[in-house]
PDB file of N, CA and C in Angstrom:
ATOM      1  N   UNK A   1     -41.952 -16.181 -76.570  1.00  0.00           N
ATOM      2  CA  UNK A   1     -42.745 -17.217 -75.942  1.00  0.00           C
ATOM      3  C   UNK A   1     -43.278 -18.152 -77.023  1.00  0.00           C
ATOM      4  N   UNK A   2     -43.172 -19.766 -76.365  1.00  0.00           N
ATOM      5  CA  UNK A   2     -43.795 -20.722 -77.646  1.00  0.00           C
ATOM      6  C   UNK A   2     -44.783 -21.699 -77.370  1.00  0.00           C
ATOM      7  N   UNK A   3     -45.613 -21.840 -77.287  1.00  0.00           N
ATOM      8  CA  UNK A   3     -46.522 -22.702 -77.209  1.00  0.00           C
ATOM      9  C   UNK A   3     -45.778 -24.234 -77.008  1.00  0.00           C
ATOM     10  N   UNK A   4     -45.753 -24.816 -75.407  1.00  0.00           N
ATOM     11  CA  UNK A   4     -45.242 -26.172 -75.496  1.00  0.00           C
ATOM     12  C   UNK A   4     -46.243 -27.171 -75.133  1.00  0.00           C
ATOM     13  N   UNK A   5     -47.067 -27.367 -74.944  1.00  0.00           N
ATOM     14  CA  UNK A   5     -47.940 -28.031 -75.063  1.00  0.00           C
ATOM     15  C   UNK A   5     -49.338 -27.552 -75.132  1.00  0.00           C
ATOM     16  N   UNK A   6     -50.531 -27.985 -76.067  1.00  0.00           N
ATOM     17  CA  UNK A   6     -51.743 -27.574 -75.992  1.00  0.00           C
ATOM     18  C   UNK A   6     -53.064 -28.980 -75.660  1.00  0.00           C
ATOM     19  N   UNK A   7     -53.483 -28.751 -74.758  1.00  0.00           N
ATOM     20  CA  UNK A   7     -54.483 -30.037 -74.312  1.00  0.00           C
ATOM     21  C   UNK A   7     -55.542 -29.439 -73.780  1.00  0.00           C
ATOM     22  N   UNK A   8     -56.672 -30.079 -73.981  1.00  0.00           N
ATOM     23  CA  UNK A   8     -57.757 -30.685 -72.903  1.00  0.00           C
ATOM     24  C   UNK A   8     -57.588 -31.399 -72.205  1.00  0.00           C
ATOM     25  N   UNK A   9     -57.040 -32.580 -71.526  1.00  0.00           N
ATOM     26  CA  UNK A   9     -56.201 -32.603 -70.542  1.00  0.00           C
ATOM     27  C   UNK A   9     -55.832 -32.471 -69.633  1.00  0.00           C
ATOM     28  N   UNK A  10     -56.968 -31.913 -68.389  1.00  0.00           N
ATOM     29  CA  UNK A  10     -56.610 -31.555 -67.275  1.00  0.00           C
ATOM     30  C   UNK A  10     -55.228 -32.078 -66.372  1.00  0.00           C
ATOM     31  N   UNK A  11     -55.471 -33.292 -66.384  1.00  0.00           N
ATOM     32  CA  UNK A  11     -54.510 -34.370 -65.866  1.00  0.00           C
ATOM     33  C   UNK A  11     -53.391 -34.186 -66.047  1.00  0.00           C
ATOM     34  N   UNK A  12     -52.986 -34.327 -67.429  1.00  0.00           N
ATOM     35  CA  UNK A  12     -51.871 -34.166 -68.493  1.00  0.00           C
ATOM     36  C   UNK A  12     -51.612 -32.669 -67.970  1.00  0.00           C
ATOM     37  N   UNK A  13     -52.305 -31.181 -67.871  1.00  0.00           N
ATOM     38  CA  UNK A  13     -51.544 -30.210 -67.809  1.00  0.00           C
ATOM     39  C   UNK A  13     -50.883 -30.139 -66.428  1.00  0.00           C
ATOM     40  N   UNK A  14     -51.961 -30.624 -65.714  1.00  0.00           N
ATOM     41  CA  UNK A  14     -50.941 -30.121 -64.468  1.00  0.00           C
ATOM     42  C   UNK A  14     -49.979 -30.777 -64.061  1.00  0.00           C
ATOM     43  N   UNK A  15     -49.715 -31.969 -64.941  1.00  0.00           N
ATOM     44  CA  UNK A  15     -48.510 -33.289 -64.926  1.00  0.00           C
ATOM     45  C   UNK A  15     -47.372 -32.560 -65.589  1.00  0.00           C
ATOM     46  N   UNK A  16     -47.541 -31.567 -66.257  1.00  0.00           N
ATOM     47  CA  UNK A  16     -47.267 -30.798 -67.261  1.00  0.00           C
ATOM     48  C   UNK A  16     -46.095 -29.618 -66.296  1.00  0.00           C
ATOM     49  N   UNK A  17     -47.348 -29.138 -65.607  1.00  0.00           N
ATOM     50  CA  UNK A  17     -47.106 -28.114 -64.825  1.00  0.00           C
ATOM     51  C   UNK A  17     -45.590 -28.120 -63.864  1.00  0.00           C
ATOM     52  N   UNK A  18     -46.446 -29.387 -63.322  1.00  0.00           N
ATOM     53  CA  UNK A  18     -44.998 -30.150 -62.003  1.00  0.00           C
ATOM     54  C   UNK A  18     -44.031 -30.621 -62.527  1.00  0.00           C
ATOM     55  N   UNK A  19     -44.441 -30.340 -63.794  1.00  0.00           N
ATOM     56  CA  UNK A  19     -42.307 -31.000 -64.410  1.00  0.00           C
ATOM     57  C   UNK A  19     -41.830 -30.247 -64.868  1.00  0.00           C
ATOM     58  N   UNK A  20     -42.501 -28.923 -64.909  1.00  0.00           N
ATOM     59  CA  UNK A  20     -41.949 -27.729 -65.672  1.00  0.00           C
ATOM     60  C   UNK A  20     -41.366 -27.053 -63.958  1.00  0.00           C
ATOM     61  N   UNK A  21     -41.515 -27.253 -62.921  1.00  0.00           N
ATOM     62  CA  UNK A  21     -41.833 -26.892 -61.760  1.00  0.00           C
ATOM     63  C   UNK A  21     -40.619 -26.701 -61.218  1.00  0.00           C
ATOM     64  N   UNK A  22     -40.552 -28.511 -61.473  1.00  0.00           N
ATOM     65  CA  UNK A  22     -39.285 -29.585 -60.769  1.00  0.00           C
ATOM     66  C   UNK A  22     -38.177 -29.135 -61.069  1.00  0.00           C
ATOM     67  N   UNK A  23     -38.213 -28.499 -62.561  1.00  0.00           N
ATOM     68  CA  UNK A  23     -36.982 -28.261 -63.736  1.00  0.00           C
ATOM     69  C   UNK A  23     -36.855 -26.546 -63.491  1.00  0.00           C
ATOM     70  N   UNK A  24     -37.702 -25.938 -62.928  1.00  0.00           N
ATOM     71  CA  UNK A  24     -37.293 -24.543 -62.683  1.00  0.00           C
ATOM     72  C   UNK A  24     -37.536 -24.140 -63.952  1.00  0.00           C
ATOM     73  N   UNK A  25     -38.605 -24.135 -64.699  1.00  0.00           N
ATOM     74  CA  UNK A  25     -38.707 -23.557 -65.858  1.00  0.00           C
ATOM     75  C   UNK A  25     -39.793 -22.771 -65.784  1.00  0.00           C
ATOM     76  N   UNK A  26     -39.905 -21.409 -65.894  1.00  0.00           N
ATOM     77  CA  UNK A  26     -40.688 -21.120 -66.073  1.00  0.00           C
ATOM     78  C   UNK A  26     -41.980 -21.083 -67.311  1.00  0.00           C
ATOM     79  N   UNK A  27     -43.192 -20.586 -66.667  1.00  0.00           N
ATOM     80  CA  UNK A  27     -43.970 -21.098 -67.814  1.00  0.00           C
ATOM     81  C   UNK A  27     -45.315 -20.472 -67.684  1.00  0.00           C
ATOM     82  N   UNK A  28     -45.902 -20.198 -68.367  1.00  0.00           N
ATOM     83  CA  UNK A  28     -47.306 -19.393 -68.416  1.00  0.00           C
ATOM     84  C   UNK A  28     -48.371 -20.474 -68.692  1.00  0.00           C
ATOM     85  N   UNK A  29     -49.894 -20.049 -68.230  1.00  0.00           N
ATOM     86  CA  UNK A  29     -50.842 -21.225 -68.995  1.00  0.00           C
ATOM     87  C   UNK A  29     -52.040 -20.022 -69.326  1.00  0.00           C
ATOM     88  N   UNK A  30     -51.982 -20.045 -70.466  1.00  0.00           N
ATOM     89  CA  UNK A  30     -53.425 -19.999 -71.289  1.00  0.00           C
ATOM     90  C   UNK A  30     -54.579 -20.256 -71.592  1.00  0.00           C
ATOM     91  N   UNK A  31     -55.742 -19.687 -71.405  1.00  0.00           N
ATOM     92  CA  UNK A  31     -57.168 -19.977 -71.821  1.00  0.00           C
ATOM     93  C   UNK A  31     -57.410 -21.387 -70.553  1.00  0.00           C
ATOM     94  N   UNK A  32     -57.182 -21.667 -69.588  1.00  0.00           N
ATOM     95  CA  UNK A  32     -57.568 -22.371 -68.369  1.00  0.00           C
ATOM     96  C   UNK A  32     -58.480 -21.803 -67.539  1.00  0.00           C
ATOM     97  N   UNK A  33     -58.915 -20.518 -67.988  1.00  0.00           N
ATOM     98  CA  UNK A  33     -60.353 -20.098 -66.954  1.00  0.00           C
ATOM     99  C   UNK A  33     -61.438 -20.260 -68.525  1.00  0.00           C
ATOM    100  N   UNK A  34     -60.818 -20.020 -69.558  1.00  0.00           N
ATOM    101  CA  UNK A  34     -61.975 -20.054 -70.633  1.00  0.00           C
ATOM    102  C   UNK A  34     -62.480 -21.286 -71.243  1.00  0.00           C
ATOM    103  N   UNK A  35     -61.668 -22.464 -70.481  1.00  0.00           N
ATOM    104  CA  UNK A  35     -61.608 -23.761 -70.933  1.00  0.00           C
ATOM    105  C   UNK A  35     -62.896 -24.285 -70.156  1.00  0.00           C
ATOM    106  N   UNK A  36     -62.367 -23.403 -68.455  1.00  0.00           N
ATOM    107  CA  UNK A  36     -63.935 -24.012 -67.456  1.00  0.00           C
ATOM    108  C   UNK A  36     -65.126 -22.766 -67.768  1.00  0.00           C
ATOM    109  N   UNK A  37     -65.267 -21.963 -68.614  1.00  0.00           N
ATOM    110  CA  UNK A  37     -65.836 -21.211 -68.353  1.00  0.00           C
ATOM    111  C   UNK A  37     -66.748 -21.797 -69.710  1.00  0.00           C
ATOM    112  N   UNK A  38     -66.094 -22.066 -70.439  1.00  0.00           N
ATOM    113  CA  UNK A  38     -66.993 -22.654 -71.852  1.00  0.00           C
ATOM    114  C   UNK A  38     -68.028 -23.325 -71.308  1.00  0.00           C
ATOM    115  N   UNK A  39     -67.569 -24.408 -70.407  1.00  0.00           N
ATOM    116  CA  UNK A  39     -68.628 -25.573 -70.358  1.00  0.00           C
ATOM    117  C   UNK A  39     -68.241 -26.901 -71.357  1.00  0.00           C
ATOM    118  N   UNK A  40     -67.507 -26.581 -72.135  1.00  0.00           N
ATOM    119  CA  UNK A  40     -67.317 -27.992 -72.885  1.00  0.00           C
ATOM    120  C   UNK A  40     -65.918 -27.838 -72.821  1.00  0.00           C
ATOM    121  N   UNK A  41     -65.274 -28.340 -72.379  1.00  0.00           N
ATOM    122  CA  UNK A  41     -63.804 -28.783 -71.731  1.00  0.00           C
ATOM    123  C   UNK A  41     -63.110 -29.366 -73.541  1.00  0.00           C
ATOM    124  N   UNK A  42     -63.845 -29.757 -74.254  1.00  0.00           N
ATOM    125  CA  UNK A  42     -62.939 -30.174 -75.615  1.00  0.00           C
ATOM    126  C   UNK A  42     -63.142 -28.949 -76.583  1.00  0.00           C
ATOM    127  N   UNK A  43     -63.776 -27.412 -75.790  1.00  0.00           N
ATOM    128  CA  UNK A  43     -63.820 -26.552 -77.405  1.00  0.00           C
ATOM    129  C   UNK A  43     -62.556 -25.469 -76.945  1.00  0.00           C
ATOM    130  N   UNK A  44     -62.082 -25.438 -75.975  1.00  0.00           N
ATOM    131  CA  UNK A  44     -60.831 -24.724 -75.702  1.00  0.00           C
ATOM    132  C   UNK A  44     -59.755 -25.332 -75.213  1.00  0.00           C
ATOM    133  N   UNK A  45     -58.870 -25.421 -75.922  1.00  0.00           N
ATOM    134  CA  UNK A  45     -57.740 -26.040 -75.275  1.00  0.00           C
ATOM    135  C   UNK A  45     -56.855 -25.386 -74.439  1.00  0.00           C
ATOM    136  N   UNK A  46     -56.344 -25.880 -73.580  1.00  0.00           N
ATOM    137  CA  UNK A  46     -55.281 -25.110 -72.427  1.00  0.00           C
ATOM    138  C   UNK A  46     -54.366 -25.225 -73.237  1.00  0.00           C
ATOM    139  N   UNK A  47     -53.151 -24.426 -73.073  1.00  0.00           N
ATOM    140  CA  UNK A  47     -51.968 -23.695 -73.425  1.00  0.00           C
ATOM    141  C   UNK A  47     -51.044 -23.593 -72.441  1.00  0.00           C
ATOM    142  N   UNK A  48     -49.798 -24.698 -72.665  1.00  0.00           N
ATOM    143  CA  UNK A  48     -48.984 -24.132 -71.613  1.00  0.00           C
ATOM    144  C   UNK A  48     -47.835 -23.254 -72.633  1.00  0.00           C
ATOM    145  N   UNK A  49     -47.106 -22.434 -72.034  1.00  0.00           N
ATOM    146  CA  UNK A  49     -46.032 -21.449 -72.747  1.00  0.00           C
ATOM    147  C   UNK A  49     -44.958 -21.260 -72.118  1.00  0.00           C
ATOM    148  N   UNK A  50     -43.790 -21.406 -72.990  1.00  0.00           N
ATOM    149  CA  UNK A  50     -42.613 -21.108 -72.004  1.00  0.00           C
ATOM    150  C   UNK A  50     -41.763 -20.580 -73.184  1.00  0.00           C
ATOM    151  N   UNK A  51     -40.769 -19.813 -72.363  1.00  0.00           N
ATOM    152  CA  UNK A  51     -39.776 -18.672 -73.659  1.00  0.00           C
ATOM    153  C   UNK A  51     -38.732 -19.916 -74.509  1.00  0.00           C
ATOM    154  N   UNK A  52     -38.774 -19.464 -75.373  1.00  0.00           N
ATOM    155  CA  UNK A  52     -38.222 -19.765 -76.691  1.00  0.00           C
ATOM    156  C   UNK A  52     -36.657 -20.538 -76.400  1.00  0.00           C
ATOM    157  N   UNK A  53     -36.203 -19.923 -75.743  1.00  0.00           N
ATOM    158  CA  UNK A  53     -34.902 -20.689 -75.355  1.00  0.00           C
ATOM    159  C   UNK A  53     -34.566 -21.541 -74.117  1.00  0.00           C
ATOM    160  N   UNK A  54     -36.262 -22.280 -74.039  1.00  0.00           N
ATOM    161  CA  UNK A  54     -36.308 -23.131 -72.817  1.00  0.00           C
ATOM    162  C   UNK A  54     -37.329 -24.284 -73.885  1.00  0.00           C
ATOM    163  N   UNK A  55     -37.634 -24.339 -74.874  1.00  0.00           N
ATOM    164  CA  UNK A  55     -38.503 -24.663 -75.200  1.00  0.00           C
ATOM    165  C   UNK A  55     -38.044 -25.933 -75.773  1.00  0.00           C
ATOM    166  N   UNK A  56     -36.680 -26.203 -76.478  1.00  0.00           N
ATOM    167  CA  UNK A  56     -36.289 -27.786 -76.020  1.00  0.00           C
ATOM    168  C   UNK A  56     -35.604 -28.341 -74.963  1.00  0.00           C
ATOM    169  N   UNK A  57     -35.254 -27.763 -74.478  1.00  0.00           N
ATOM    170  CA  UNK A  57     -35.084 -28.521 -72.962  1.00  0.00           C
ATOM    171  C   UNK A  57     -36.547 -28.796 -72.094  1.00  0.00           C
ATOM    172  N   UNK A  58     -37.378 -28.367 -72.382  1.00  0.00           N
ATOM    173  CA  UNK A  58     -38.580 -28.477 -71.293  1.00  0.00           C
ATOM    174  C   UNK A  58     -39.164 -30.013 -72.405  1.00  0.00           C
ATOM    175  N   UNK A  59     -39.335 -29.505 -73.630  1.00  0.00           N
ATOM    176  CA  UNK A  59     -39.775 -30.841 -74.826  1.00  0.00           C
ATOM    177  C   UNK A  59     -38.927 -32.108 -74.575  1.00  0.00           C
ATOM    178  N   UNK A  60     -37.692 -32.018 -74.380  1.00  0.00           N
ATOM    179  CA  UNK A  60     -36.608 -33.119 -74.090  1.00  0.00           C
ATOM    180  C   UNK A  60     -36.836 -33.761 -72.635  1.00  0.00           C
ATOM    181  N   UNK A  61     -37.550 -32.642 -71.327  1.00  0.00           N
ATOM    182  CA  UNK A  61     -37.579 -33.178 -70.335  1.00  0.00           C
ATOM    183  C   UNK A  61     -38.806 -34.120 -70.086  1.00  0.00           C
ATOM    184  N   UNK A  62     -39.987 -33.562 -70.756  1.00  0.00           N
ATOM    185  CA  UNK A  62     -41.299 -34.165 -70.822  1.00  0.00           C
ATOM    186  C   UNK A  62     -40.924 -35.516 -71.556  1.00  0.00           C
ATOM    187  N   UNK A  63     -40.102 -35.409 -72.917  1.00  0.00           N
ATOM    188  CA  UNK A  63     -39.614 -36.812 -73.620  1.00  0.00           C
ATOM    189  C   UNK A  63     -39.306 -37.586 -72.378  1.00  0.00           C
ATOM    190  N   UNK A  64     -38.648 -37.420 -71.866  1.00  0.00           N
ATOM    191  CA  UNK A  64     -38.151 -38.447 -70.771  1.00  0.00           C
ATOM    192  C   UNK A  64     -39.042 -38.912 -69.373  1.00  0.00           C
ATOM    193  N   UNK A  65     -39.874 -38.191 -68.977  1.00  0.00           N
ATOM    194  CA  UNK A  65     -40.420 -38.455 -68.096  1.00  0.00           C
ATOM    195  C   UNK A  65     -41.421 -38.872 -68.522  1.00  0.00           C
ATOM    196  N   UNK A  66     -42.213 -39.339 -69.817  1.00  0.00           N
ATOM    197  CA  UNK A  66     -42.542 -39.833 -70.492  1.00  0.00           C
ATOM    198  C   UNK A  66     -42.372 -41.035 -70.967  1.00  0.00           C
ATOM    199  N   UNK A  67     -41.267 -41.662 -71.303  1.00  0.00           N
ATOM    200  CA  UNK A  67     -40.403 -42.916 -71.084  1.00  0.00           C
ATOM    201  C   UNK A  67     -40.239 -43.087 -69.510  1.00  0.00           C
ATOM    202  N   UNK A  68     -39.907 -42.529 -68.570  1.00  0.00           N
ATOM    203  CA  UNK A  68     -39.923 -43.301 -67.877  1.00  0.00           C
ATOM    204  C   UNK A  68     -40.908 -43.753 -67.070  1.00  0.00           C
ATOM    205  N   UNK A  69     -42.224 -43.034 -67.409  1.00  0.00           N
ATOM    206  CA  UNK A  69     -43.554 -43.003 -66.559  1.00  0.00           C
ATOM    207  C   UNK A  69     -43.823 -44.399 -67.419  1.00  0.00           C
ATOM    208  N   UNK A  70     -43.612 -44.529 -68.857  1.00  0.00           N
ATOM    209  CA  UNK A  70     -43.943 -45.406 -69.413  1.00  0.00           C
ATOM    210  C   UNK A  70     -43.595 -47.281 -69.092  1.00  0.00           C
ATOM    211  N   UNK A  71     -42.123 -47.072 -68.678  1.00  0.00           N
ATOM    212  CA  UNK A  71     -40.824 -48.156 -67.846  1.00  0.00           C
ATOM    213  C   UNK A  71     -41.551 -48.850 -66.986  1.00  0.00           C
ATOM    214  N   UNK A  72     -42.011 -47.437 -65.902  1.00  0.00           N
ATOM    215  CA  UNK A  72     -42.888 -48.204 -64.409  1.00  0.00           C
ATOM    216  C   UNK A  72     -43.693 -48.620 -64.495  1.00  0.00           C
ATOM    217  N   UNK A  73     -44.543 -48.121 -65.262  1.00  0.00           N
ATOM    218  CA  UNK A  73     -45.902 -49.114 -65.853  1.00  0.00           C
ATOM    219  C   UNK A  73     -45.802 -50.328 -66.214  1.00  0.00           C
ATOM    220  N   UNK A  74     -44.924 -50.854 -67.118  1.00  0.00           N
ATOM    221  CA  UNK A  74     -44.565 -51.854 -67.702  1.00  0.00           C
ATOM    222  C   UNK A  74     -43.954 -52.672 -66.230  1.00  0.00           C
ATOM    223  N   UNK A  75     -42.916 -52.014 -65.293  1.00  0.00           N
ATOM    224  CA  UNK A  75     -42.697 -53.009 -64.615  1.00  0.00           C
ATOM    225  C   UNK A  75     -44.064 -53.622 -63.381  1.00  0.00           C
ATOM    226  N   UNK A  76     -44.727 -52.758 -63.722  1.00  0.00           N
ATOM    227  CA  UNK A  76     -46.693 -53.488 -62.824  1.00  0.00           C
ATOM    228  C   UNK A  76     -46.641 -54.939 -63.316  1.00  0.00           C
TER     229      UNK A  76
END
């Protein structure tokens, strides 16, 4: 298992979540009850995790949906 993204971020993880979802990848998340449980949302970061031999294809898929979230914006 490898650490593929780490944020505060609420937004971002669960944007995170649904594209890991879409893609059938599985994936674990980390420290997300200790993140609300702190009270300060920037001293724990969430952790998403996924196994080692998914871990550039899930990086390559976020690359792209990334560019293209970026495309539609631009065409506003």
């Amino acid at each position: 298992m490898e650490t593929l993204i780490k944020s505060n971020d609420r937004i971002y993880i669960t944007w995170i979540k649904s594209i890991l979802q879409a893609h059938n990848i599985e994936y674990f998340t980390f420290d997300e009850e200790m993140s609300m449980t702190e009270g300060n949302i920037t001293a724990i970061p969430i952790r998403i995790i996924v196994n080692e031999s998914e871990i550039s294809k899930a990086l390559q898929i976020i690359k792209n949906e990334e560019k293209l979230n970026l495309s539609e914006q631009n065409k506003r």
